[in-house]
PDB file of N, CA and C in Angstrom:
ATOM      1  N   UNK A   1       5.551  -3.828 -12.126  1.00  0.00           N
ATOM      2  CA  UNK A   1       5.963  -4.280 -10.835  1.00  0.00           C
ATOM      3  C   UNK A   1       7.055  -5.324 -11.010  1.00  0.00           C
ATOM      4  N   UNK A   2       8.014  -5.120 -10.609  1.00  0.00           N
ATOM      5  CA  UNK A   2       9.096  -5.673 -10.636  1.00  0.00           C
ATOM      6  C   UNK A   2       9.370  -6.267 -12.190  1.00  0.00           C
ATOM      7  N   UNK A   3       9.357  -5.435 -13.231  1.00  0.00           N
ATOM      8  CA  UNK A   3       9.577  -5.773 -14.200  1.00  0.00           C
ATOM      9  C   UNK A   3       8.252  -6.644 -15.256  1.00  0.00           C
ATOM     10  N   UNK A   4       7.105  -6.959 -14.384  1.00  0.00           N
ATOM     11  CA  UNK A   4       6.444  -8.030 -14.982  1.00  0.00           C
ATOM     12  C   UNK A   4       5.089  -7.723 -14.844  1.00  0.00           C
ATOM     13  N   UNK A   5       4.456  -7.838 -15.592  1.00  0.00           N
ATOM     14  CA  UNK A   5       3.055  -7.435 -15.619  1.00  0.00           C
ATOM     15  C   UNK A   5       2.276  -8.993 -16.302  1.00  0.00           C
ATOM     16  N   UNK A   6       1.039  -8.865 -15.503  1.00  0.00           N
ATOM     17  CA  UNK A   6       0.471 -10.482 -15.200  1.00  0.00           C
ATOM     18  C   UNK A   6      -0.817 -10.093 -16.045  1.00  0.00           C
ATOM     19  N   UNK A   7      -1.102  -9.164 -16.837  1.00  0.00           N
ATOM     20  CA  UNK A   7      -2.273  -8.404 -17.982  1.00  0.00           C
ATOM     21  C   UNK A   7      -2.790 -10.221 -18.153  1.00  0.00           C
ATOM     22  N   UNK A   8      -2.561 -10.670 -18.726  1.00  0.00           N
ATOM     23  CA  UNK A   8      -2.983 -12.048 -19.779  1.00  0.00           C
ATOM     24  C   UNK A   8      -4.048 -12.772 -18.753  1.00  0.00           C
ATOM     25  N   UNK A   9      -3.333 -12.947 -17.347  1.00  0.00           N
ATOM     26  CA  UNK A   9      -3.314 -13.749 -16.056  1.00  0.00           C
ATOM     27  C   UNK A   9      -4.988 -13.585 -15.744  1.00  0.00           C
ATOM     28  N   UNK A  10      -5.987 -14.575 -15.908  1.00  0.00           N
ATOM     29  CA  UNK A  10      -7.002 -13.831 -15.023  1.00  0.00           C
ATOM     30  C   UNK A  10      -6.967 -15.259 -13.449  1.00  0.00           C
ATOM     31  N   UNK A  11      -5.881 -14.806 -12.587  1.00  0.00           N
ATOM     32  CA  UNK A  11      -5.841 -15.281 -11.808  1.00  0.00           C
ATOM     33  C   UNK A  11      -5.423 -14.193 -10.571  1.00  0.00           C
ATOM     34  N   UNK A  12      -6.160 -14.596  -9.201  1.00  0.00           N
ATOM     35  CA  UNK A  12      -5.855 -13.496  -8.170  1.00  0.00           C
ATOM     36  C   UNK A  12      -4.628 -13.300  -8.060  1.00  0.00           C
ATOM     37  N   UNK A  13      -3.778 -14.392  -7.865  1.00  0.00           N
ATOM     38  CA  UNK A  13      -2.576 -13.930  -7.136  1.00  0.00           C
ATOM     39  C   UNK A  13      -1.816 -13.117  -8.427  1.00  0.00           C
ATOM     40  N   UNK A  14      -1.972 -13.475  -9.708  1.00  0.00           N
ATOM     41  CA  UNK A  14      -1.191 -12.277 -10.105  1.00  0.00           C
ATOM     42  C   UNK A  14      -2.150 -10.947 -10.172  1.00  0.00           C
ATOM     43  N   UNK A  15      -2.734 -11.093 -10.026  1.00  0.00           N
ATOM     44  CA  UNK A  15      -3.452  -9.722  -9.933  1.00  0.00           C
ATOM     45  C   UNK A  15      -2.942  -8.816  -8.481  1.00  0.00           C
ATOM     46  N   UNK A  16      -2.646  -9.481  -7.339  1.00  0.00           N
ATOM     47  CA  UNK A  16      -2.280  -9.560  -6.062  1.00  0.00           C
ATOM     48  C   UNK A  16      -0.956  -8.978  -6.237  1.00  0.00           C
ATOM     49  N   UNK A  17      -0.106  -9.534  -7.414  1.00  0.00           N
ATOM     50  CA  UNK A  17       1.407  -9.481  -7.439  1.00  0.00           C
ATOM     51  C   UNK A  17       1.566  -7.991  -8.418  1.00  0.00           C
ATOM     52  N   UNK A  18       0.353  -7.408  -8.911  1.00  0.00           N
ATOM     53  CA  UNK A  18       0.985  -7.052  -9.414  1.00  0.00           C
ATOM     54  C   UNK A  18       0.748  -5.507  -8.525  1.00  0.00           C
ATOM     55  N   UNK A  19      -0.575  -5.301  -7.614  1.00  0.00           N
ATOM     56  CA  UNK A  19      -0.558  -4.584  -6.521  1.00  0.00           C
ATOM     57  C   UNK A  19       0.520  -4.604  -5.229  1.00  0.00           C
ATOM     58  N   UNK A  20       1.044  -5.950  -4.995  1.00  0.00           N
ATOM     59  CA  UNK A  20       2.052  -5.525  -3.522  1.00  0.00           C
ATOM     60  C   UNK A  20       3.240  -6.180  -3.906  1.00  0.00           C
ATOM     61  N   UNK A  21       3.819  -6.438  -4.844  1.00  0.00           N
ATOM     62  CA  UNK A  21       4.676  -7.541  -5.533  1.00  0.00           C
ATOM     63  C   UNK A  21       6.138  -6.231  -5.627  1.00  0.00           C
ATOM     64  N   UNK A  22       5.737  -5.081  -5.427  1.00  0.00           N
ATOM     65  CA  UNK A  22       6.817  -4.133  -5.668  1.00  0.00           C
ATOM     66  C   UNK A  22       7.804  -4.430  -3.717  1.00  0.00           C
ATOM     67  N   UNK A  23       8.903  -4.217  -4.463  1.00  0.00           N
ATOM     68  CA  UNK A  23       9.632  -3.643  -2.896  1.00  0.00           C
ATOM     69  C   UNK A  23       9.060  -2.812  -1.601  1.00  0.00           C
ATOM     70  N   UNK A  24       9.098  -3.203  -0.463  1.00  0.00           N
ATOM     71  CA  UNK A  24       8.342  -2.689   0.420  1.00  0.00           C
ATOM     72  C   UNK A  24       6.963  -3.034   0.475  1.00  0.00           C
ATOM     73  N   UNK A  25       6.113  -2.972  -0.454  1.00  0.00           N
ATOM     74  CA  UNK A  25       4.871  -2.972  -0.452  1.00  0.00           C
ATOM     75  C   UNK A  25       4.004  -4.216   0.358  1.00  0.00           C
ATOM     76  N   UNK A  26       4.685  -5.143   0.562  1.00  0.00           N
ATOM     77  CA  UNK A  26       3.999  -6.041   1.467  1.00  0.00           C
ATOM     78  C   UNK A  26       4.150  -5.310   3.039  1.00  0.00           C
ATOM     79  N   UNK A  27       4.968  -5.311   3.079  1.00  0.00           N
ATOM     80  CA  UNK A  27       5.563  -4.574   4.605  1.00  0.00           C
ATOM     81  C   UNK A  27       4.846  -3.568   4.880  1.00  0.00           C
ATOM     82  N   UNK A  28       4.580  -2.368   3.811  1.00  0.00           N
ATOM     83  CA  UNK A  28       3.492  -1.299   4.345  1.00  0.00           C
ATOM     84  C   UNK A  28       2.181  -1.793   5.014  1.00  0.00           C
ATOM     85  N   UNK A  29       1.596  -3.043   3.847  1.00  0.00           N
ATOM     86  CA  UNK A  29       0.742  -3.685   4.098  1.00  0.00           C
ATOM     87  C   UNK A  29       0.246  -4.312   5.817  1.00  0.00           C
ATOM     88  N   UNK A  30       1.577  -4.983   5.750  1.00  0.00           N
ATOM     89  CA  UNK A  30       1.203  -5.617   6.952  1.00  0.00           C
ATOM     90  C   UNK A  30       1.403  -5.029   8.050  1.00  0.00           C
ATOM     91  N   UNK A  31       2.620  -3.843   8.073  1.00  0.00           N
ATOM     92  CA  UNK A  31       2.239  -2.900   9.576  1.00  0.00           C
ATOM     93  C   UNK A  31       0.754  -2.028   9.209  1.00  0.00           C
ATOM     94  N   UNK A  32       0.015  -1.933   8.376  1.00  0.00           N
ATOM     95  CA  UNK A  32      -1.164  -1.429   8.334  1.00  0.00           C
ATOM     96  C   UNK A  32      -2.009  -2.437   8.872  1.00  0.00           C
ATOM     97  N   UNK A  33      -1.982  -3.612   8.442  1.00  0.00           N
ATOM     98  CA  UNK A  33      -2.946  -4.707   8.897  1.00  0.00           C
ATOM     99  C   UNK A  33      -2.711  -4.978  10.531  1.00  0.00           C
ATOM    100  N   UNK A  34      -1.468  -5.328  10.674  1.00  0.00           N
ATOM    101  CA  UNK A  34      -1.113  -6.621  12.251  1.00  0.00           C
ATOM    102  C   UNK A  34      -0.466  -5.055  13.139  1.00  0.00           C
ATOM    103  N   UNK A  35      -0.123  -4.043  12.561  1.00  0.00           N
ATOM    104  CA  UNK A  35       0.430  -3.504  13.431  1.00  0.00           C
ATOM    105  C   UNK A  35      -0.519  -2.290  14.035  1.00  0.00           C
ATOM    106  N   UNK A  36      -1.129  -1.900  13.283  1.00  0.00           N
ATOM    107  CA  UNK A  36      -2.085  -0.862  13.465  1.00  0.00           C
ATOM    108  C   UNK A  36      -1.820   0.465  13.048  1.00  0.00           C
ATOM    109  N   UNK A  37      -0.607   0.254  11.844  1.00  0.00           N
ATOM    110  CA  UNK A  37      -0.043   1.646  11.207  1.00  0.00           C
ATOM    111  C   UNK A  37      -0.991   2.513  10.565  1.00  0.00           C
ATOM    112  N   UNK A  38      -1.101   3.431  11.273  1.00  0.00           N
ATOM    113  CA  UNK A  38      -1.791   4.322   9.812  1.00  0.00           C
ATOM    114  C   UNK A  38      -1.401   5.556   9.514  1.00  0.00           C
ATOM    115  N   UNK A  39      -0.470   6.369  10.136  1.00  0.00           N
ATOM    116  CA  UNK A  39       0.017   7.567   9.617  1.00  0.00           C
ATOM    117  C   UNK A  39       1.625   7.594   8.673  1.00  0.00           C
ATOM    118  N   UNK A  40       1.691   8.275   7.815  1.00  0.00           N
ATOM    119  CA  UNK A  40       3.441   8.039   6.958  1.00  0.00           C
ATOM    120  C   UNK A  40       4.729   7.962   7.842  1.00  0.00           C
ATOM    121  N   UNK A  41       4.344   8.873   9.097  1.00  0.00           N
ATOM    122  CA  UNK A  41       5.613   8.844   9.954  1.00  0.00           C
ATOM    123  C   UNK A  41       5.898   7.541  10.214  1.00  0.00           C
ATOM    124  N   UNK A  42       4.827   6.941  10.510  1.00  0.00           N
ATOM    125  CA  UNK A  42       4.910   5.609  11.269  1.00  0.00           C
ATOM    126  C   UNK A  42       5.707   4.320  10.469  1.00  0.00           C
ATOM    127  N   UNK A  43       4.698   4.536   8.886  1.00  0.00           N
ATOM    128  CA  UNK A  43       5.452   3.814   8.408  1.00  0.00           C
ATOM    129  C   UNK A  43       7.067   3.964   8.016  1.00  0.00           C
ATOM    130  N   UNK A  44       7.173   4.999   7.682  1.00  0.00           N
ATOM    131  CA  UNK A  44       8.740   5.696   7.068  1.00  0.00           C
ATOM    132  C   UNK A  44       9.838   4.636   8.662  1.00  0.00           C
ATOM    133  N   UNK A  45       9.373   5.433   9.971  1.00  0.00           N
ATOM    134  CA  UNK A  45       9.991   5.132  11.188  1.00  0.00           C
ATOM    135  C   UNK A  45      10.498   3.874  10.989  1.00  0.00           C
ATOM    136  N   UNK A  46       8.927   2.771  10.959  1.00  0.00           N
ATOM    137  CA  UNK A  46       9.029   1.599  11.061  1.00  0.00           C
ATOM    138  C   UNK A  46      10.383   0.705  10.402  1.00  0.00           C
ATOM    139  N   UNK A  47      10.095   0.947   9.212  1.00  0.00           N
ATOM    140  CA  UNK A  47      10.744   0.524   7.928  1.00  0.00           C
ATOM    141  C   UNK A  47      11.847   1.080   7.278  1.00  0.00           C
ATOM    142  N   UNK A  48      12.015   2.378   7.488  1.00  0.00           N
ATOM    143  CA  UNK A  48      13.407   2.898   7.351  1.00  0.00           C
ATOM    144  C   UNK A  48      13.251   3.183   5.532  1.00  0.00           C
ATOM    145  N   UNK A  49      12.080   3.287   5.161  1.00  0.00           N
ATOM    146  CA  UNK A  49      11.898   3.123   3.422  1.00  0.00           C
ATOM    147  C   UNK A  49      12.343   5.105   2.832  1.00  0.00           C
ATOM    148  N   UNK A  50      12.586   5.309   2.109  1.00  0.00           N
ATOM    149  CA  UNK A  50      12.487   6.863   1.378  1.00  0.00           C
ATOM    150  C   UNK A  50      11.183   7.217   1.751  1.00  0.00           C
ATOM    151  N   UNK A  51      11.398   8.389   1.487  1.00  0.00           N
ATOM    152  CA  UNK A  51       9.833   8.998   1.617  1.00  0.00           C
ATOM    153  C   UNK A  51       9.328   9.392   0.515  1.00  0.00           C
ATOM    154  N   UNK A  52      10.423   9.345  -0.917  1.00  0.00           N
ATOM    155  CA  UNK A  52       9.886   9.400  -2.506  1.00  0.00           C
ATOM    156  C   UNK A  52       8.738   8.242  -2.398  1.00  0.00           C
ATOM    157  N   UNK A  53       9.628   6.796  -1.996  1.00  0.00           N
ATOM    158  CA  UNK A  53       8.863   5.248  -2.155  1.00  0.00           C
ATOM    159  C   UNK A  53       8.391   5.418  -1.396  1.00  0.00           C
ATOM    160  N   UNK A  54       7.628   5.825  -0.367  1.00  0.00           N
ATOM    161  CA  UNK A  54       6.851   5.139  -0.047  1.00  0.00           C
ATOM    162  C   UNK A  54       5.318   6.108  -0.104  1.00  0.00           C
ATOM    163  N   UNK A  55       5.873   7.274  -0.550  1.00  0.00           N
ATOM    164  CA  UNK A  55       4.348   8.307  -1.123  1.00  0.00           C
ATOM    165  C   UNK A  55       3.796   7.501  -2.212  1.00  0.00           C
ATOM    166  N   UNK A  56       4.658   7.053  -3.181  1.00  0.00           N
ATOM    167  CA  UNK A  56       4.418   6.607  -4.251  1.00  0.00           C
ATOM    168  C   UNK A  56       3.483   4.946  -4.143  1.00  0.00           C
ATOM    169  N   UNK A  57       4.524   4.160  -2.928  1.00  0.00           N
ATOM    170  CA  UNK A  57       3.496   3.352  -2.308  1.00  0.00           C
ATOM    171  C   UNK A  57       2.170   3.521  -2.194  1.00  0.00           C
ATOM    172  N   UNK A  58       2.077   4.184  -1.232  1.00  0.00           N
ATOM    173  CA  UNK A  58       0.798   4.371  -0.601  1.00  0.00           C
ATOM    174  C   UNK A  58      -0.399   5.255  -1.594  1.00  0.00           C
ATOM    175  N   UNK A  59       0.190   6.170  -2.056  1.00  0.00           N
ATOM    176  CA  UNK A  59      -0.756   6.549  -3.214  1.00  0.00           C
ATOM    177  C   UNK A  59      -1.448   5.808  -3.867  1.00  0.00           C
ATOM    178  N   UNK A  60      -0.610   4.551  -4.525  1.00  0.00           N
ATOM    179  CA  UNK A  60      -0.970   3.251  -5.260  1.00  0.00           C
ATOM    180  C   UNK A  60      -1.972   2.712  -5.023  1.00  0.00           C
ATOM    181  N   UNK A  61      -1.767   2.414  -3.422  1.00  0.00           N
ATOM    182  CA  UNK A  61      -2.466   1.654  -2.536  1.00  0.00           C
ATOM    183  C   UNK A  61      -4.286   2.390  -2.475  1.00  0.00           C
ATOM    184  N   UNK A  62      -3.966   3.632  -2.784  1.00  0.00           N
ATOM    185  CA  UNK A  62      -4.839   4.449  -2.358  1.00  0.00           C
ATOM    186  C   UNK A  62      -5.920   4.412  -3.616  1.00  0.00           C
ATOM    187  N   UNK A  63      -5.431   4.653  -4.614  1.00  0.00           N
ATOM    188  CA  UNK A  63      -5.688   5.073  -5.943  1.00  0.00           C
ATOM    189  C   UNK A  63      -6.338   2.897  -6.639  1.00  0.00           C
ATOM    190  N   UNK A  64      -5.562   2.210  -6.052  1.00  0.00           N
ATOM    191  CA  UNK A  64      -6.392   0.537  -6.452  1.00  0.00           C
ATOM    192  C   UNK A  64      -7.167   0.294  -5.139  1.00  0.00           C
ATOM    193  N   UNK A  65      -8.079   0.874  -4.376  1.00  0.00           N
ATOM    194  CA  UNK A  65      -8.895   0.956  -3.555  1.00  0.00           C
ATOM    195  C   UNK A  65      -8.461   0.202  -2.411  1.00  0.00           C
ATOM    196  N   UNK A  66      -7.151  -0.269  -2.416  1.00  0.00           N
ATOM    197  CA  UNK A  66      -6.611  -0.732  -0.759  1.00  0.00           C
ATOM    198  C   UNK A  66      -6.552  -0.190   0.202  1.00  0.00           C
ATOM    199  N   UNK A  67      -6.074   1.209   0.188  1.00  0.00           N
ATOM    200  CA  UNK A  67      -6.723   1.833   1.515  1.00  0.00           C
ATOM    201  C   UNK A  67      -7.241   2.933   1.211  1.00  0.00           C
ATOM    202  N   UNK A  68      -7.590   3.688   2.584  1.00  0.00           N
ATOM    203  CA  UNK A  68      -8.574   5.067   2.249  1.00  0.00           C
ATOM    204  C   UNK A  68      -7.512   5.914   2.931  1.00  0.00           C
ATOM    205  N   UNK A  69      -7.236   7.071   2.598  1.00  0.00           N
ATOM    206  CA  UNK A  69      -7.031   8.463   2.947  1.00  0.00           C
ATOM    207  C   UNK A  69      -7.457   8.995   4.081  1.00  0.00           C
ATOM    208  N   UNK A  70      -7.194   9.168   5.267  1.00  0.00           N
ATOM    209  CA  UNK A  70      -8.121   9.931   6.262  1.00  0.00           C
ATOM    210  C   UNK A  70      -7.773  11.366   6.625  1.00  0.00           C
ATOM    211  N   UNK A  71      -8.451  12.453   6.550  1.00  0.00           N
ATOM    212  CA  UNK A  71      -8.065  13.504   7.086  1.00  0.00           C
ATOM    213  C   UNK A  71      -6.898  14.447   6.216  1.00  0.00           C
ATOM    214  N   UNK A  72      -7.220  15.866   6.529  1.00  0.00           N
ATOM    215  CA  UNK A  72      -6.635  16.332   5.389  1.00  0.00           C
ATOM    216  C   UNK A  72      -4.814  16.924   5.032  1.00  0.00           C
ATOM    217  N   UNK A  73      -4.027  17.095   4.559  1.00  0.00           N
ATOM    218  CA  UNK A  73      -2.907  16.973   4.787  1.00  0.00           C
ATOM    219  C   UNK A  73      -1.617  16.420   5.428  1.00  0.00           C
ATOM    220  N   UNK A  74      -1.021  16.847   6.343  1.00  0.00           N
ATOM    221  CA  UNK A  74       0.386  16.636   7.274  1.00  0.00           C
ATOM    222  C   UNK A  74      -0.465  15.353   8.268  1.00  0.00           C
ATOM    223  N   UNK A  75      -1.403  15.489   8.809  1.00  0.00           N
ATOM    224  CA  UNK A  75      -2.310  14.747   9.629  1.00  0.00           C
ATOM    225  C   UNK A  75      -2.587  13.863   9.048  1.00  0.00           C
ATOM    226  N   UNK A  76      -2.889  13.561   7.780  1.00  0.00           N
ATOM    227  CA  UNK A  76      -3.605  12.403   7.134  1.00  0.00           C
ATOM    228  C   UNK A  76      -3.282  11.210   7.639  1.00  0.00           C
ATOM    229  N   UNK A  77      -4.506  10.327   7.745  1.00  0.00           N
ATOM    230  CA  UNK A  77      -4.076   8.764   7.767  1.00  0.00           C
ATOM    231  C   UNK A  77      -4.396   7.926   6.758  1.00  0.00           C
ATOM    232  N   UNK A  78      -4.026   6.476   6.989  1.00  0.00           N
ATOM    233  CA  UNK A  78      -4.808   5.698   5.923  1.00  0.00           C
ATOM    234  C   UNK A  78      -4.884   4.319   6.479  1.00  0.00           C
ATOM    235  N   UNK A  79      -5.879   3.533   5.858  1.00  0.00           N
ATOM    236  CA  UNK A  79      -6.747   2.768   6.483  1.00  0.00           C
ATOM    237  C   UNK A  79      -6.465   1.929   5.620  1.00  0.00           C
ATOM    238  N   UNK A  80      -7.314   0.781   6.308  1.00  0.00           N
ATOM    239  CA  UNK A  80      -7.975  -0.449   5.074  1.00  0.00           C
ATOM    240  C   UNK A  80      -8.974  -0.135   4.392  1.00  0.00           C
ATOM    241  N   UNK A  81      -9.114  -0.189   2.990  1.00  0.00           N
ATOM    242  CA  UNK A  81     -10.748   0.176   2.887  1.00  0.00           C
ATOM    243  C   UNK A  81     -11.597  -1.196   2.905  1.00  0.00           C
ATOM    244  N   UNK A  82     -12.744  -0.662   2.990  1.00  0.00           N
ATOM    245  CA  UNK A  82     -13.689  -2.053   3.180  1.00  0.00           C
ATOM    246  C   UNK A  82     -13.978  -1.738   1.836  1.00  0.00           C
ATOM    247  N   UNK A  83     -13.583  -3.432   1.489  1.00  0.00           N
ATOM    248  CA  UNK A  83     -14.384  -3.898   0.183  1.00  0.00           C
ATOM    249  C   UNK A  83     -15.598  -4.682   0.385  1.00  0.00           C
ATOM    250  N   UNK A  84     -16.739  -4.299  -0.665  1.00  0.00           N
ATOM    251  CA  UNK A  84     -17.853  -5.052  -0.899  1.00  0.00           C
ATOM    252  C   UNK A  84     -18.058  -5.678  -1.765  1.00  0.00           C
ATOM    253  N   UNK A  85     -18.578  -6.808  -1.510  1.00  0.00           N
ATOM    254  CA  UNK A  85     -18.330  -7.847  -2.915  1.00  0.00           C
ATOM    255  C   UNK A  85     -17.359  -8.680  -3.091  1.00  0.00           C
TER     256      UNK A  85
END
């Protein structure tokens, strides 16, 4: 993520940095959080990002348990996931 990896770090925020610390990735974040984004159109619209970056985004997102997947294909959404613990 942006060149730098925080491995050594056992501190949140680089752990934080090294999940949304890429380009765009806060921004997906927060129209998911404050805006109520949850489908790709929405975000792509919003933000004006590629649609290479921001699959690749959100996959990320998907795959380090930040959000969930909803529904299957062209339709899909994605969420916050609830963490426990």
């Amino acid at each position: 993520m942006l060149g730098r990896r925080y491995e050594g770090e056992n501190c949140s925020a680089a752990r934080t940095l090294e999940l949304v610390g890429e380009r765009w990735s806060l921004l997906i974040v927060r129209n998911a959080m404050f805006a109520g984004m949850t489908r790709f159109t929405e975000f792509q619209r919003s933000l004006g990002v590629a649609p290479n970056i921001l699959t690749k985004r959100l996959a990320e997102f998907v795959e380090a348990g930040l959000f969930e997947l909803q529904g299957p294909g062209p339709a899909a959404g994605y969420r916050r996931a609830h963490r426990v613990g």
